[in-house]
PDB file of N, CA and C in Angstrom:
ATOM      1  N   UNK A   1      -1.954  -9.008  15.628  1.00  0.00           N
ATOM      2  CA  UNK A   1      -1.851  -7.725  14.931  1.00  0.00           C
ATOM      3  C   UNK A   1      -0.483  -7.635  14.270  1.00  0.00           C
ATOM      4  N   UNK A   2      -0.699  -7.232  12.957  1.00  0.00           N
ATOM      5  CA  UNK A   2       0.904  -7.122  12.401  1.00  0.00           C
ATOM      6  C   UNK A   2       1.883  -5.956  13.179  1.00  0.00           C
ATOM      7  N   UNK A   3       2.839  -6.040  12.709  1.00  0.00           N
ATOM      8  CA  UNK A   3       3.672  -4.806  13.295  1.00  0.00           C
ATOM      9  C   UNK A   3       4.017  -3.811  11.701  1.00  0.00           C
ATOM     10  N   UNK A   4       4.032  -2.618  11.682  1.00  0.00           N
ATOM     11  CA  UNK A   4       4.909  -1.829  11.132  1.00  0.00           C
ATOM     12  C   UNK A   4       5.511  -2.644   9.966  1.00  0.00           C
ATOM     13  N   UNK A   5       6.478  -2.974  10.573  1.00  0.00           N
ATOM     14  CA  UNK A   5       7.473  -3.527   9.335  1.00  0.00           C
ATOM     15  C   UNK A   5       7.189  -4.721   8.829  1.00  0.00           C
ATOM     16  N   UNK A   6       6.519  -5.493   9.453  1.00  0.00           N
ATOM     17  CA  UNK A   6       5.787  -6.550   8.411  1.00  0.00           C
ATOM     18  C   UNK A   6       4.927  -6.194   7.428  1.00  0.00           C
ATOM     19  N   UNK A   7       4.210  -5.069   7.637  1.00  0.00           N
ATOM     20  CA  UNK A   7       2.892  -4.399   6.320  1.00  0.00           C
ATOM     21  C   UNK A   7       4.022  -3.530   5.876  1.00  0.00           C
ATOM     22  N   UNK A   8       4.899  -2.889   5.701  1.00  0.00           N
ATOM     23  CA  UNK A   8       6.147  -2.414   5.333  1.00  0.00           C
ATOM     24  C   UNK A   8       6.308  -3.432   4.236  1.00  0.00           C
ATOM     25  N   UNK A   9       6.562  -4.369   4.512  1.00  0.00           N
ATOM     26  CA  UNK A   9       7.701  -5.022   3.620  1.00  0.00           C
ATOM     27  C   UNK A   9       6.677  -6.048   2.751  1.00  0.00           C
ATOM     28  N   UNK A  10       5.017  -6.023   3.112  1.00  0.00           N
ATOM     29  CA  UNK A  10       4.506  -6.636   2.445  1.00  0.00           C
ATOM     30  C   UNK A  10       3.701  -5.661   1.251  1.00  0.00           C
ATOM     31  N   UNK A  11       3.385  -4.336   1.696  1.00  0.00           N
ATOM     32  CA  UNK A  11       3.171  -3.265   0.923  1.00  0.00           C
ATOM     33  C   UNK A  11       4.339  -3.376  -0.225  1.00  0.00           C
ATOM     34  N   UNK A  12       5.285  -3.183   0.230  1.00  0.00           N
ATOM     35  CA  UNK A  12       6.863  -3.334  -1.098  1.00  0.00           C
ATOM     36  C   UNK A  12       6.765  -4.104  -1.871  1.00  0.00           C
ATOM     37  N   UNK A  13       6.341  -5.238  -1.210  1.00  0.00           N
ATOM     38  CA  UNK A  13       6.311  -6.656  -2.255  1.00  0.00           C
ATOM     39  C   UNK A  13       5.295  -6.860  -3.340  1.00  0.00           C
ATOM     40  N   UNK A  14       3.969  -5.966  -2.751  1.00  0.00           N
ATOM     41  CA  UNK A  14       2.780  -6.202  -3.613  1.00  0.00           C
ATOM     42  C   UNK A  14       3.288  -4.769  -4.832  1.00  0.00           C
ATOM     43  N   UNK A  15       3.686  -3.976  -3.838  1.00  0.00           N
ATOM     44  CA  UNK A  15       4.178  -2.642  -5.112  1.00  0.00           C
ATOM     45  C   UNK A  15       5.062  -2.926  -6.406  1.00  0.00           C
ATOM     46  N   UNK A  16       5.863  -3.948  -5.997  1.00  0.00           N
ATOM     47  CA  UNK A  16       7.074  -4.162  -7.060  1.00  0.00           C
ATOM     48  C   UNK A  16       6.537  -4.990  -8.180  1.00  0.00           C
ATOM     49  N   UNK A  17       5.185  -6.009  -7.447  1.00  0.00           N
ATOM     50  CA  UNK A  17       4.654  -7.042  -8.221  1.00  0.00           C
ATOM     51  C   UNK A  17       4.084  -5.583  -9.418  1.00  0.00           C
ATOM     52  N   UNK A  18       3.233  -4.579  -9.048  1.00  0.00           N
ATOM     53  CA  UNK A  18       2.384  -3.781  -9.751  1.00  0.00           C
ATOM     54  C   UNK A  18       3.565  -2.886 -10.603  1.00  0.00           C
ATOM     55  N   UNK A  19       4.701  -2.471 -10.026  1.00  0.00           N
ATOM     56  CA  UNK A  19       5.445  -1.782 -10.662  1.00  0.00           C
ATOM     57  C   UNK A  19       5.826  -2.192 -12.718  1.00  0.00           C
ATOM     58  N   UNK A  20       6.006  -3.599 -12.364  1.00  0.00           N
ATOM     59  CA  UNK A  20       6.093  -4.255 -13.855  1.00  0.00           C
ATOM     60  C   UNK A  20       4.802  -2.937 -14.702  1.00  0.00           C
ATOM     61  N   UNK A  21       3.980  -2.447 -14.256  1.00  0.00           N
ATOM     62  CA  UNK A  21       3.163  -1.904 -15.473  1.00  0.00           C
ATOM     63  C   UNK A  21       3.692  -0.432 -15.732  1.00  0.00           C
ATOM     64  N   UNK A  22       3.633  -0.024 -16.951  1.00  0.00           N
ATOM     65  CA  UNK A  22       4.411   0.771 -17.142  1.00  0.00           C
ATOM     66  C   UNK A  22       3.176   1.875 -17.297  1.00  0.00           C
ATOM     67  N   UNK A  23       1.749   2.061 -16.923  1.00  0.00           N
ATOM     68  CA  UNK A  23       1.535   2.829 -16.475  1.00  0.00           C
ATOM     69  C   UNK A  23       0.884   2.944 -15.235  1.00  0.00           C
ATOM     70  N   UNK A  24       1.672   4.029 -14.386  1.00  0.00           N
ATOM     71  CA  UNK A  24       1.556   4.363 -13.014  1.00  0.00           C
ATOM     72  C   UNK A  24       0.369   4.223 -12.147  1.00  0.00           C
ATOM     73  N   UNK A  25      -0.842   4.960 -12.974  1.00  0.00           N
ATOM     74  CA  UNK A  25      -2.306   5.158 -12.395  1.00  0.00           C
ATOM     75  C   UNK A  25      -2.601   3.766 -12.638  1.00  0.00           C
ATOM     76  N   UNK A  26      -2.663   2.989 -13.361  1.00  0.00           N
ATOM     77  CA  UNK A  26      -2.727   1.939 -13.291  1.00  0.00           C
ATOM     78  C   UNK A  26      -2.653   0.346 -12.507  1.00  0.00           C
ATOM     79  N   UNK A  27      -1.357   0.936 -11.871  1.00  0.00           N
ATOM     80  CA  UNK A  27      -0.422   0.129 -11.204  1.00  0.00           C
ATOM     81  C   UNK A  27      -0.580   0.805  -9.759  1.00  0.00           C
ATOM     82  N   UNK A  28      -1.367   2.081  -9.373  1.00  0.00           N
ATOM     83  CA  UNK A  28      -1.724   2.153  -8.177  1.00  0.00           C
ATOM     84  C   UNK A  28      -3.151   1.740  -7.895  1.00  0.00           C
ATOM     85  N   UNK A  29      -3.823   2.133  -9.336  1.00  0.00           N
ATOM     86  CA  UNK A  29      -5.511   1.281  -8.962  1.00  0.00           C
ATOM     87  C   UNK A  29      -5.342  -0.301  -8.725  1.00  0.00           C
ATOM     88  N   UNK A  30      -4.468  -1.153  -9.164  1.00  0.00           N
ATOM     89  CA  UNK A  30      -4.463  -2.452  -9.008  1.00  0.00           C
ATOM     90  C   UNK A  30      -3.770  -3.049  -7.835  1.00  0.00           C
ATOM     91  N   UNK A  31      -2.862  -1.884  -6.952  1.00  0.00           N
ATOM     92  CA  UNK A  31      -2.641  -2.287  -5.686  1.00  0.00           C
ATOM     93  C   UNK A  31      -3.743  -1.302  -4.765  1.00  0.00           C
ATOM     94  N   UNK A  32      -3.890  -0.511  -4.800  1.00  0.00           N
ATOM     95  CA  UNK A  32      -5.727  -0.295  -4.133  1.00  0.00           C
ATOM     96  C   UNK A  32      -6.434  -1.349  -3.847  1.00  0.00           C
ATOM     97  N   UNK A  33      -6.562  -2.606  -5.480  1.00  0.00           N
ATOM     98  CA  UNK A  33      -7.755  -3.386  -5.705  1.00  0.00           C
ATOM     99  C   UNK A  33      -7.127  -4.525  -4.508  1.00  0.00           C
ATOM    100  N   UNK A  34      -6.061  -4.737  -4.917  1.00  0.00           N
ATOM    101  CA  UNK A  34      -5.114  -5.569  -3.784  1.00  0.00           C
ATOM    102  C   UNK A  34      -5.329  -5.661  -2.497  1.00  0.00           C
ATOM    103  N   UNK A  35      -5.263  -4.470  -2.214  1.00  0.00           N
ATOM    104  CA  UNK A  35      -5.083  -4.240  -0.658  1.00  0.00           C
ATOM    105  C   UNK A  35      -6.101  -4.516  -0.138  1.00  0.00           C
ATOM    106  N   UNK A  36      -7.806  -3.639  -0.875  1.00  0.00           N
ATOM    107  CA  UNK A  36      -8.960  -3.686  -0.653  1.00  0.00           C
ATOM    108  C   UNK A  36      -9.432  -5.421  -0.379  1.00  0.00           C
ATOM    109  N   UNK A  37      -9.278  -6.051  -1.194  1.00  0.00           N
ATOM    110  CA  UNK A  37      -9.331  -7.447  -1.373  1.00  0.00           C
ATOM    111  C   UNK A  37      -9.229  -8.596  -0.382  1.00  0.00           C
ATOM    112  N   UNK A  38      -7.733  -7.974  -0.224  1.00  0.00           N
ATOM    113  CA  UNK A  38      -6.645  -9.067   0.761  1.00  0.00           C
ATOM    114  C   UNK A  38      -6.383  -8.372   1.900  1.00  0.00           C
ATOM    115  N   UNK A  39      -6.691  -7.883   2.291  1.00  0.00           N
ATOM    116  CA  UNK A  39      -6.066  -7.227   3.701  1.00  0.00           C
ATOM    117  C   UNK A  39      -7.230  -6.696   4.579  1.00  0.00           C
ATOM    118  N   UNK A  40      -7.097  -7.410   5.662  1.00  0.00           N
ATOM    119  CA  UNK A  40      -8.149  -7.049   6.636  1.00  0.00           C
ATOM    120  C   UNK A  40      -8.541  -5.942   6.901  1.00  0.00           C
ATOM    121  N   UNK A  41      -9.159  -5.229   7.759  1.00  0.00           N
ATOM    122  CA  UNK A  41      -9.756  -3.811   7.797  1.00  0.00           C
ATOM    123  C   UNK A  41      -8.785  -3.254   8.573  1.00  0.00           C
ATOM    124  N   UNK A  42      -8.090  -3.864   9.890  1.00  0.00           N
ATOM    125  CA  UNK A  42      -7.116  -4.151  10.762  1.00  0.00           C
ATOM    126  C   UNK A  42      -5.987  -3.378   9.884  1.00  0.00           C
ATOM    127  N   UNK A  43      -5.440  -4.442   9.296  1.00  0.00           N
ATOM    128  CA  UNK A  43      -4.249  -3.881   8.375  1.00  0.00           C
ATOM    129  C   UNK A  43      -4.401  -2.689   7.609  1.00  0.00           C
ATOM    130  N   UNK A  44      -5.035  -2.421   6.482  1.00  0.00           N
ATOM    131  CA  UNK A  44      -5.189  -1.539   5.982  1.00  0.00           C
ATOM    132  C   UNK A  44      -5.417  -0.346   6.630  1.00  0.00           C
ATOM    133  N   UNK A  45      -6.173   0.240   7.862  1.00  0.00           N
ATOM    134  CA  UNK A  45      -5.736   1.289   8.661  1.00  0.00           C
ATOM    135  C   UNK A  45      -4.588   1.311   9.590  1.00  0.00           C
ATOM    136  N   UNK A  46      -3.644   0.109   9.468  1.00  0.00           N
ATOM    137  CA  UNK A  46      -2.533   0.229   9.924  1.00  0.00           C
ATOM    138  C   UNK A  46      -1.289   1.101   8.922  1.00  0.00           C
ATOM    139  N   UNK A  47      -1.308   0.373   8.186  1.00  0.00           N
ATOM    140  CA  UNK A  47      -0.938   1.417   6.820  1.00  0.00           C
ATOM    141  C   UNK A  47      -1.420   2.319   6.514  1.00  0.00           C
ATOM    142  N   UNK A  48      -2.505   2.696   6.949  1.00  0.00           N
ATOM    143  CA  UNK A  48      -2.784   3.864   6.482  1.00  0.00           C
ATOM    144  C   UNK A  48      -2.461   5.150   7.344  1.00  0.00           C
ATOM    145  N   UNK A  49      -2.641   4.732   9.040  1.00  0.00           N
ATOM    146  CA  UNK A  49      -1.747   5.841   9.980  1.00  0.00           C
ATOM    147  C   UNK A  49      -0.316   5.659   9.744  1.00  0.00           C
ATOM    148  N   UNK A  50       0.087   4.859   9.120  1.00  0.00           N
ATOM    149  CA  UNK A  50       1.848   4.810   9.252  1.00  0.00           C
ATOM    150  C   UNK A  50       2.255   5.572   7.904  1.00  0.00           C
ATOM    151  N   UNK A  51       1.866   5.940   6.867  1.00  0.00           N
ATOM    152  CA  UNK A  51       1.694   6.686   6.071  1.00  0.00           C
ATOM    153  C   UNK A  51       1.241   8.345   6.316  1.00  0.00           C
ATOM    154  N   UNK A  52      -0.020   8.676   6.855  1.00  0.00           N
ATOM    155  CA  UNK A  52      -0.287   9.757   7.994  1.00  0.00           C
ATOM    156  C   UNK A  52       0.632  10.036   8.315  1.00  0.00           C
ATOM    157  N   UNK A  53       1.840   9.446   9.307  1.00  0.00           N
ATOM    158  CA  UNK A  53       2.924   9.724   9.815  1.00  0.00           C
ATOM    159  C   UNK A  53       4.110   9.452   8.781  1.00  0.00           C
ATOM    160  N   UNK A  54       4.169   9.707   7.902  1.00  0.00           N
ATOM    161  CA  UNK A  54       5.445  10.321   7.092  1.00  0.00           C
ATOM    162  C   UNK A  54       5.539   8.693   6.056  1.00  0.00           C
ATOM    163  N   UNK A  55       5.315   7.373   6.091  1.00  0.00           N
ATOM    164  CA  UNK A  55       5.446   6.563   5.421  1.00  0.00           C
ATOM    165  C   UNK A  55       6.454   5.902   5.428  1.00  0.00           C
ATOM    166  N   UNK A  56       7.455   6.162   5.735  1.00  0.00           N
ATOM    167  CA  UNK A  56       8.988   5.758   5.977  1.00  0.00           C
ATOM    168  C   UNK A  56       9.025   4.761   5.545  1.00  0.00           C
ATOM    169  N   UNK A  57       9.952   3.818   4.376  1.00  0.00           N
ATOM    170  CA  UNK A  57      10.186   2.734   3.961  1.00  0.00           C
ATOM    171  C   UNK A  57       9.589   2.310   3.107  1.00  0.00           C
ATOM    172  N   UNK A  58       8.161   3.043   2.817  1.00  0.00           N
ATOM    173  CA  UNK A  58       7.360   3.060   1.946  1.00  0.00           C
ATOM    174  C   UNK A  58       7.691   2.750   0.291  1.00  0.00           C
ATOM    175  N   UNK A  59       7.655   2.217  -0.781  1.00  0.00           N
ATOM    176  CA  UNK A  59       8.070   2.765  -2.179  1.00  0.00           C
ATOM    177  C   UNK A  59       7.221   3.964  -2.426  1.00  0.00           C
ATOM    178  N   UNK A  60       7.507   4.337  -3.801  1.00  0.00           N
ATOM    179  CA  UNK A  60       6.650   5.714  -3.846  1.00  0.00           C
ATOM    180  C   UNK A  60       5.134   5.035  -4.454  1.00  0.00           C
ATOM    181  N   UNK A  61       5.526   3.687  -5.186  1.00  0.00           N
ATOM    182  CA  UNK A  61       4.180   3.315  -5.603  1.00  0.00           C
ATOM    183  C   UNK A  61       3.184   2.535  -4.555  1.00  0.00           C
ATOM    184  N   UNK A  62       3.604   2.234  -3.489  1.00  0.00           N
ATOM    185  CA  UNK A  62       2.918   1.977  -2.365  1.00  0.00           C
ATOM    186  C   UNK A  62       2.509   2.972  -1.762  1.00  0.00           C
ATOM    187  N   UNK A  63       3.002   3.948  -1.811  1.00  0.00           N
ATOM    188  CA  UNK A  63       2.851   5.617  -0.669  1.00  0.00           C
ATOM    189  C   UNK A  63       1.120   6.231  -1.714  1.00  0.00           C
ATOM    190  N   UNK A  64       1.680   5.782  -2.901  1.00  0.00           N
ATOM    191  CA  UNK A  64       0.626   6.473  -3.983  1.00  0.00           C
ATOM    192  C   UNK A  64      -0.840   5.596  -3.363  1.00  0.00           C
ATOM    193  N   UNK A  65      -0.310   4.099  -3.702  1.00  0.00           N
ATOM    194  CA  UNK A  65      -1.527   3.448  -3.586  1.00  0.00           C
ATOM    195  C   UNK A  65      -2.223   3.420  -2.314  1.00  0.00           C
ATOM    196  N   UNK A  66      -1.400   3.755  -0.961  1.00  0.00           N
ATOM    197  CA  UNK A  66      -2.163   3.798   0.297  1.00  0.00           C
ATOM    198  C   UNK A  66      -2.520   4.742   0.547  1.00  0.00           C
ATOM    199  N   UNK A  67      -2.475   6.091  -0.304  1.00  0.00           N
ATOM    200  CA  UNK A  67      -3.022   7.545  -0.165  1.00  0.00           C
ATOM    201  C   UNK A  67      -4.593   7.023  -0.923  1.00  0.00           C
ATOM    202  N   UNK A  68      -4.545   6.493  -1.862  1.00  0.00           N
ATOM    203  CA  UNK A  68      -5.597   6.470  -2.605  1.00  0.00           C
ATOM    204  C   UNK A  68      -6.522   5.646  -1.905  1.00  0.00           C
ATOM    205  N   UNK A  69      -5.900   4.583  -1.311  1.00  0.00           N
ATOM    206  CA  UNK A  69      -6.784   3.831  -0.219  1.00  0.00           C
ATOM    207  C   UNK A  69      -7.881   4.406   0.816  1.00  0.00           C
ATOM    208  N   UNK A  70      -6.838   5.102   1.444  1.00  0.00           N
ATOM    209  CA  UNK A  70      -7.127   5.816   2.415  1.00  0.00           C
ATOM    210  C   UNK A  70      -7.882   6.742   2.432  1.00  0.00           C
ATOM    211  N   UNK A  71      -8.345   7.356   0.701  1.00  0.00           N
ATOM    212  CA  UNK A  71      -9.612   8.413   0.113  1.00  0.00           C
ATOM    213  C   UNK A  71     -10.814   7.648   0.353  1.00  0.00           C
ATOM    214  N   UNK A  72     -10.805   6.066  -0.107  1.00  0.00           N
ATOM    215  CA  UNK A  72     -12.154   5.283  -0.400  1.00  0.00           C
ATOM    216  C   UNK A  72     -12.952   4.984   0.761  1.00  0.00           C
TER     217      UNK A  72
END
């Protein structure tokens, strides 16, 4: 099971990759598509209660895209 700060810092990494687009909605539907994709079911409700609980460390375009996750 990952910890916290490993989906932390891998959420950041996939955000910064998406950030290059200069529009926003955009760049959160394509880390949605990301996450949905690549990340086990495991992970992705790991991020998604650590977000629930305030997000801390989060970028804002990761915070966006795991809210939107977390609708589907």
């Amino acid at each position: 099971m990952h910890n916290n700060e490993n989906l932390i810092k891998m959420a950041n990494d996939i955000s910064a990759f998406f950030a290059s687009d200069p529009d926003h909605a955009s760049a959160v539907s394509g880390m949605v598509d990301h996450l949905s994709k690549f990340w086990e079911p495991r992970m992705r409700k790991a991020i998604i209660a650590h977000l629930n609980e305030g997000g801390e460390g989060l970028s804002d375009l990761a915070k966006d895209a795991v809210n939107q996750l977390s609708a589907v």
